[in-house]
PDB file of N, CA and C in Angstrom:
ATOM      1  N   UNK A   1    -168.377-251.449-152.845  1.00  0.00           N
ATOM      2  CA  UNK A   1    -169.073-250.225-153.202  1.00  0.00           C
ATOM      3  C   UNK A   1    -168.910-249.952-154.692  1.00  0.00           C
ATOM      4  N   UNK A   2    -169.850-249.097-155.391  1.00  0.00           N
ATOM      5  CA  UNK A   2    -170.007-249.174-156.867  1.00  0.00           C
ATOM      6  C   UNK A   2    -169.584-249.827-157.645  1.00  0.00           C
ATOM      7  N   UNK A   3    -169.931-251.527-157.525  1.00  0.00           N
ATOM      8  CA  UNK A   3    -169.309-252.310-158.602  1.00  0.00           C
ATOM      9  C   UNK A   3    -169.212-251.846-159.605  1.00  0.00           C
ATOM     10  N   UNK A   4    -170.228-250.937-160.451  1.00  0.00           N
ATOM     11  CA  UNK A   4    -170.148-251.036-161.500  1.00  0.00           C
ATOM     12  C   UNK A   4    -169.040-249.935-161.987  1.00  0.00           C
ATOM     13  N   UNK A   5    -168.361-249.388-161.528  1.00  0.00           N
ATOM     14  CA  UNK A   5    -166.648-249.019-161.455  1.00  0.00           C
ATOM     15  C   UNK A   5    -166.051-249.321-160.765  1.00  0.00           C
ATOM     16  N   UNK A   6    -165.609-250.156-159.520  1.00  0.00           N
ATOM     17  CA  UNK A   6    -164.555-250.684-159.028  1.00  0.00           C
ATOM     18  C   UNK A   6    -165.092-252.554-158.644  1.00  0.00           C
ATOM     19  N   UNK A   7    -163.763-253.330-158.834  1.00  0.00           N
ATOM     20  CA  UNK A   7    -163.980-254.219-158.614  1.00  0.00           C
ATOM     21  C   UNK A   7    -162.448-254.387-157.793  1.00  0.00           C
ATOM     22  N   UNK A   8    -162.997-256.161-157.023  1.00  0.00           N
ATOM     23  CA  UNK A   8    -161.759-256.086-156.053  1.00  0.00           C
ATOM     24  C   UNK A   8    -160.508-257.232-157.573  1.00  0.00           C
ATOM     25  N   UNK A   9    -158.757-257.149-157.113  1.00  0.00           N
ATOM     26  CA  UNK A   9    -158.488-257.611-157.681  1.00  0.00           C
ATOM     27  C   UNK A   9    -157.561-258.726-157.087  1.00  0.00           C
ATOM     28  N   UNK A  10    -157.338-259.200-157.666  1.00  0.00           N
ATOM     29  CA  UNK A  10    -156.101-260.319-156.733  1.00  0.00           C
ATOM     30  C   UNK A  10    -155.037-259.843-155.561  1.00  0.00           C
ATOM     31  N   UNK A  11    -154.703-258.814-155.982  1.00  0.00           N
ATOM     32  CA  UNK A  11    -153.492-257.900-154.940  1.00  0.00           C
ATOM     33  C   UNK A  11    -154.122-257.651-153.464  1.00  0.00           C
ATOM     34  N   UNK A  12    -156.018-257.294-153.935  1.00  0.00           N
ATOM     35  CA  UNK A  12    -156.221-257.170-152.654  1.00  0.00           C
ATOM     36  C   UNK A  12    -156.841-256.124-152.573  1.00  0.00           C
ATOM     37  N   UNK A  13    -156.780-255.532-153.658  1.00  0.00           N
ATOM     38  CA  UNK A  13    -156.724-253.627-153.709  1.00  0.00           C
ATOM     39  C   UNK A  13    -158.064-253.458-154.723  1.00  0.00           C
ATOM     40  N   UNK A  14    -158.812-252.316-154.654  1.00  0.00           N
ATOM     41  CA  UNK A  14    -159.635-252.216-155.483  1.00  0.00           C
ATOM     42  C   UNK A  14    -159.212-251.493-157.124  1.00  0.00           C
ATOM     43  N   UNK A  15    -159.642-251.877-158.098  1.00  0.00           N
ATOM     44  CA  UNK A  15    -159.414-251.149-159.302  1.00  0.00           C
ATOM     45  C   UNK A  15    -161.169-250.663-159.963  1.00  0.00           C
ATOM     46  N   UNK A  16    -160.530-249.473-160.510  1.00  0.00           N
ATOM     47  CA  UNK A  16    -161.183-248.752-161.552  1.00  0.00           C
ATOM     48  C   UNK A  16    -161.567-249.330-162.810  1.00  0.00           C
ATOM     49  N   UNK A  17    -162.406-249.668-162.981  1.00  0.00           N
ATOM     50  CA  UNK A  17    -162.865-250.470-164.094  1.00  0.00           C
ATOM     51  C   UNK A  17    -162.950-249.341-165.432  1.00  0.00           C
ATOM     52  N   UNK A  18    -162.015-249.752-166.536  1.00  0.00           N
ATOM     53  CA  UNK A  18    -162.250-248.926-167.731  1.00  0.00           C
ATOM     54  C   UNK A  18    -161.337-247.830-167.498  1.00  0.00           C
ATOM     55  N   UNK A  19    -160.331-247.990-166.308  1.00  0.00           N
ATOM     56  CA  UNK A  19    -159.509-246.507-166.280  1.00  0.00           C
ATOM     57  C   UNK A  19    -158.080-246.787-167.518  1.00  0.00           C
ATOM     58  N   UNK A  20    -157.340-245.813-166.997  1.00  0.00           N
ATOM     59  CA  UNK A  20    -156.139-245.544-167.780  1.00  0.00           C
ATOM     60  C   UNK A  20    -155.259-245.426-166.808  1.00  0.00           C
ATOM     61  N   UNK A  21    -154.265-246.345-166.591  1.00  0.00           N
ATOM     62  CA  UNK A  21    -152.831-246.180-165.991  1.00  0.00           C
ATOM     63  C   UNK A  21    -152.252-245.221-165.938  1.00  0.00           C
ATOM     64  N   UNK A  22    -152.340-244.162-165.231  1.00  0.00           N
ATOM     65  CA  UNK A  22    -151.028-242.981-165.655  1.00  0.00           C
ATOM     66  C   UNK A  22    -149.979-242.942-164.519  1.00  0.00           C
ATOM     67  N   UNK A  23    -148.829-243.028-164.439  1.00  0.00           N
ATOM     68  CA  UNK A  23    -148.044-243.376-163.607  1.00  0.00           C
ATOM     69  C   UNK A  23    -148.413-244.520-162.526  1.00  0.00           C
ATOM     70  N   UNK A  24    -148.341-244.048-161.330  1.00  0.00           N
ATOM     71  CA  UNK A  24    -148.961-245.252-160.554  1.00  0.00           C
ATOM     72  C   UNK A  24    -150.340-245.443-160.241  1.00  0.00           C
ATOM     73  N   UNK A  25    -150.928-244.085-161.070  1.00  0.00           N
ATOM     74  CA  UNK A  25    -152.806-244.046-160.882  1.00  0.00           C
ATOM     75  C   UNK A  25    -153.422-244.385-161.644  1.00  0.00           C
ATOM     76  N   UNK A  26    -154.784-244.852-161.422  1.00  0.00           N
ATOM     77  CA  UNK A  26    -156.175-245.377-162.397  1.00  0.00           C
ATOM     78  C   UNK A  26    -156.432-244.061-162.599  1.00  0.00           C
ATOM     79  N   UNK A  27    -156.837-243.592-163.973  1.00  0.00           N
ATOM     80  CA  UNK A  27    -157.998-242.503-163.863  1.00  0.00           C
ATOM     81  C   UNK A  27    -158.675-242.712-165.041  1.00  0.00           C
ATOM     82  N   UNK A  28    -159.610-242.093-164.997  1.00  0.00           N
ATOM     83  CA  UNK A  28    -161.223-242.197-165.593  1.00  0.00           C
ATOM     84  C   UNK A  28    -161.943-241.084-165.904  1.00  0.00           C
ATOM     85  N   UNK A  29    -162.577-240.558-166.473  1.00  0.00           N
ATOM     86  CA  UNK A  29    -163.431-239.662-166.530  1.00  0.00           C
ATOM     87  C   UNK A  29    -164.874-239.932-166.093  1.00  0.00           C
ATOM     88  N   UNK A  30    -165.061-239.561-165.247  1.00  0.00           N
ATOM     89  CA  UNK A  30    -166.840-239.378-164.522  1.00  0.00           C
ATOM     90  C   UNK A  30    -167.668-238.462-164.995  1.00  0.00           C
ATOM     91  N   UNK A  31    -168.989-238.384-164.900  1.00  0.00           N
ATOM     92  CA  UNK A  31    -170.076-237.281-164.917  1.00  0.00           C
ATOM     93  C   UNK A  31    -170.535-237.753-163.888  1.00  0.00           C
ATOM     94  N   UNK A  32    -170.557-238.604-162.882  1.00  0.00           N
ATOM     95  CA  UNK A  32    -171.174-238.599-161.623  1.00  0.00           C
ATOM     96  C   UNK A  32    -170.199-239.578-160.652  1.00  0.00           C
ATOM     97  N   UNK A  33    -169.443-238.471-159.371  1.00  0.00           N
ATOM     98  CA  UNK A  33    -168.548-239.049-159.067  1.00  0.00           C
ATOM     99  C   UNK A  33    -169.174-239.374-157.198  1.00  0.00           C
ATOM    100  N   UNK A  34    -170.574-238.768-156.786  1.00  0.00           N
ATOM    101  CA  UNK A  34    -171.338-239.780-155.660  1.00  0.00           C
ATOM    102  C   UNK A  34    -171.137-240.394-154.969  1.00  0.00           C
ATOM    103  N   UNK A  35    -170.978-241.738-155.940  1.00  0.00           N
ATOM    104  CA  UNK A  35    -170.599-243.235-155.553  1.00  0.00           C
ATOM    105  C   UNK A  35    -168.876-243.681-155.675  1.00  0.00           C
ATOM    106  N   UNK A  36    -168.331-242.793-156.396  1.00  0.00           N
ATOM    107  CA  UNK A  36    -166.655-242.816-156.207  1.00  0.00           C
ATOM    108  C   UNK A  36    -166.467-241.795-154.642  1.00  0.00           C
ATOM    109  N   UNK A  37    -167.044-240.920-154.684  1.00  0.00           N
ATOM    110  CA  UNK A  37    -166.944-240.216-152.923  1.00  0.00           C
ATOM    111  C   UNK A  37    -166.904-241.043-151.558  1.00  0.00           C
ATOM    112  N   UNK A  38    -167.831-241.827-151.911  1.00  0.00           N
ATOM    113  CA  UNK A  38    -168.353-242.703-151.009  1.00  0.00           C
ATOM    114  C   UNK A  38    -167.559-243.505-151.027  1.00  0.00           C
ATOM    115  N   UNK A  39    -166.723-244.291-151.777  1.00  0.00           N
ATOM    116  CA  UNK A  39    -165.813-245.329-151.863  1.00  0.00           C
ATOM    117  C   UNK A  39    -164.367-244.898-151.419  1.00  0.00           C
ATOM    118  N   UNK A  40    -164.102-243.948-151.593  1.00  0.00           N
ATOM    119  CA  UNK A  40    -162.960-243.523-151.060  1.00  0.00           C
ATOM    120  C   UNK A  40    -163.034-243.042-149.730  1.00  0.00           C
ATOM    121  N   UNK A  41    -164.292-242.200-149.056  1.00  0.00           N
ATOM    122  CA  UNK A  41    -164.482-242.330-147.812  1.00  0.00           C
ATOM    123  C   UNK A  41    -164.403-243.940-146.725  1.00  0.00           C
ATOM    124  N   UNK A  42    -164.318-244.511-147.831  1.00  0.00           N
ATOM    125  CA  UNK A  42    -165.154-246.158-146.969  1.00  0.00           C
ATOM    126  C   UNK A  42    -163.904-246.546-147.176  1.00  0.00           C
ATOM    127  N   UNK A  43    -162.953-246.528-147.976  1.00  0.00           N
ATOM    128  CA  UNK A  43    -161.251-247.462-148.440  1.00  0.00           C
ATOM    129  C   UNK A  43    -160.527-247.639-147.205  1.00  0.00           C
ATOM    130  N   UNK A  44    -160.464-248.874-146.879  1.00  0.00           N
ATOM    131  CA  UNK A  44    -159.810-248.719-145.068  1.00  0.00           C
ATOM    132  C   UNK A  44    -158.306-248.379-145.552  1.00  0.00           C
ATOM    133  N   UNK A  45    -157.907-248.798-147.128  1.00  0.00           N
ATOM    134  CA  UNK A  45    -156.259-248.322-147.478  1.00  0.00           C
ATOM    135  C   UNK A  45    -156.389-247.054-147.736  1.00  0.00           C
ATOM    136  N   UNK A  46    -157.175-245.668-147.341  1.00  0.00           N
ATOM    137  CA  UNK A  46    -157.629-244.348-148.138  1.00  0.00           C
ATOM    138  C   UNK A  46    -156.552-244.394-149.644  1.00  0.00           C
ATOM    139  N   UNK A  47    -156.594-245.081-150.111  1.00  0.00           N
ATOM    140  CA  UNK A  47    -156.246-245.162-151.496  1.00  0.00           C
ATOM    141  C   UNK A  47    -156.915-244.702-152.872  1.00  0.00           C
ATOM    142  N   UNK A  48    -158.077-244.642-152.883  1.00  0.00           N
ATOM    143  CA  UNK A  48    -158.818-244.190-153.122  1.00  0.00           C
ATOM    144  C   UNK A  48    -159.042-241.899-153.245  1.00  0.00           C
ATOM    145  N   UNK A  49    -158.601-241.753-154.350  1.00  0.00           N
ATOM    146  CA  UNK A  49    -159.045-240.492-154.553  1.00  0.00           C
ATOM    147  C   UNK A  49    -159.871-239.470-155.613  1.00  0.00           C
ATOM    148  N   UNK A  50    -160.700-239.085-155.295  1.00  0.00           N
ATOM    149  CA  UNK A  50    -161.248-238.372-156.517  1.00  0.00           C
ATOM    150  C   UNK A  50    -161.620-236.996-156.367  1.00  0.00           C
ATOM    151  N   UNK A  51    -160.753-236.724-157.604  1.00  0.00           N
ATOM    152  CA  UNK A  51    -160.449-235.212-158.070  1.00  0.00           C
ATOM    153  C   UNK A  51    -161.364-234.486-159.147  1.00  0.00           C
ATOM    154  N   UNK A  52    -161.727-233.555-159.044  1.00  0.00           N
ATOM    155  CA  UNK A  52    -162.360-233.010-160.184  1.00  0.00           C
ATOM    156  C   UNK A  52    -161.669-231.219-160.408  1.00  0.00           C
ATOM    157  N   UNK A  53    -161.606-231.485-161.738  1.00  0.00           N
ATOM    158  CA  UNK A  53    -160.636-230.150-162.464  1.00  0.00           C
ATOM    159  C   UNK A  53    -159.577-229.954-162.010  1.00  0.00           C
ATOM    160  N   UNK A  54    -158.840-231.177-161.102  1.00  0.00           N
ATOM    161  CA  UNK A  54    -157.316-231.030-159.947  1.00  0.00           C
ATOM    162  C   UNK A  54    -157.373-230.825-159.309  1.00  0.00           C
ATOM    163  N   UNK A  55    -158.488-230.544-158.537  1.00  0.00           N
ATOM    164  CA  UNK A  55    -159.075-230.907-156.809  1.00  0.00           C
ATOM    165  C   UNK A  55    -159.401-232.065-156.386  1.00  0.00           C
ATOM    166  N   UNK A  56    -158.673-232.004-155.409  1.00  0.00           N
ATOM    167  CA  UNK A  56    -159.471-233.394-154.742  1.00  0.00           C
ATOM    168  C   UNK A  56    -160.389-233.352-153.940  1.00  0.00           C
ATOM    169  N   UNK A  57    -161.648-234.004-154.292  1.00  0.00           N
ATOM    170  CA  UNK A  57    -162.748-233.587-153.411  1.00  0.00           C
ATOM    171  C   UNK A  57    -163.280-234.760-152.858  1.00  0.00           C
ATOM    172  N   UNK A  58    -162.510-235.808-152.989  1.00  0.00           N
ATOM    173  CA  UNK A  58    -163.271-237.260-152.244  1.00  0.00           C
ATOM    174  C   UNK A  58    -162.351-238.221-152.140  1.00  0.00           C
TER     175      UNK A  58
END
């Protein structure tokens, strides 16, 4: 789901393409987070989260 921000990586696990490491999380800045909703609904590891203004809404 949305290659064009996540790709799969060797571990197994999906990454954030273009994010920033901050502790043990990817994060990124979005203007359209849609197709990140959808990907974290679909993550059979729900690993996957996306927050907007420190909510998590997907």
């Amino acid at each position: 789901m949305c290659p064009e921000f996540w790709e799969m990586a060797d571990d197994g696990f999906s990454h954030l393409k273009g994010s920033k490491k901050i502790g043990q999380n990817e994060e990124r800045e979005m203007d359209n987070v849609k197709c990140d909703i959808e990907a974290a609904e679909s993550c059979p590891a729900t690993c996957i989260k996306v927050y907007e203004n420190g909510e998590k809404i997907g």
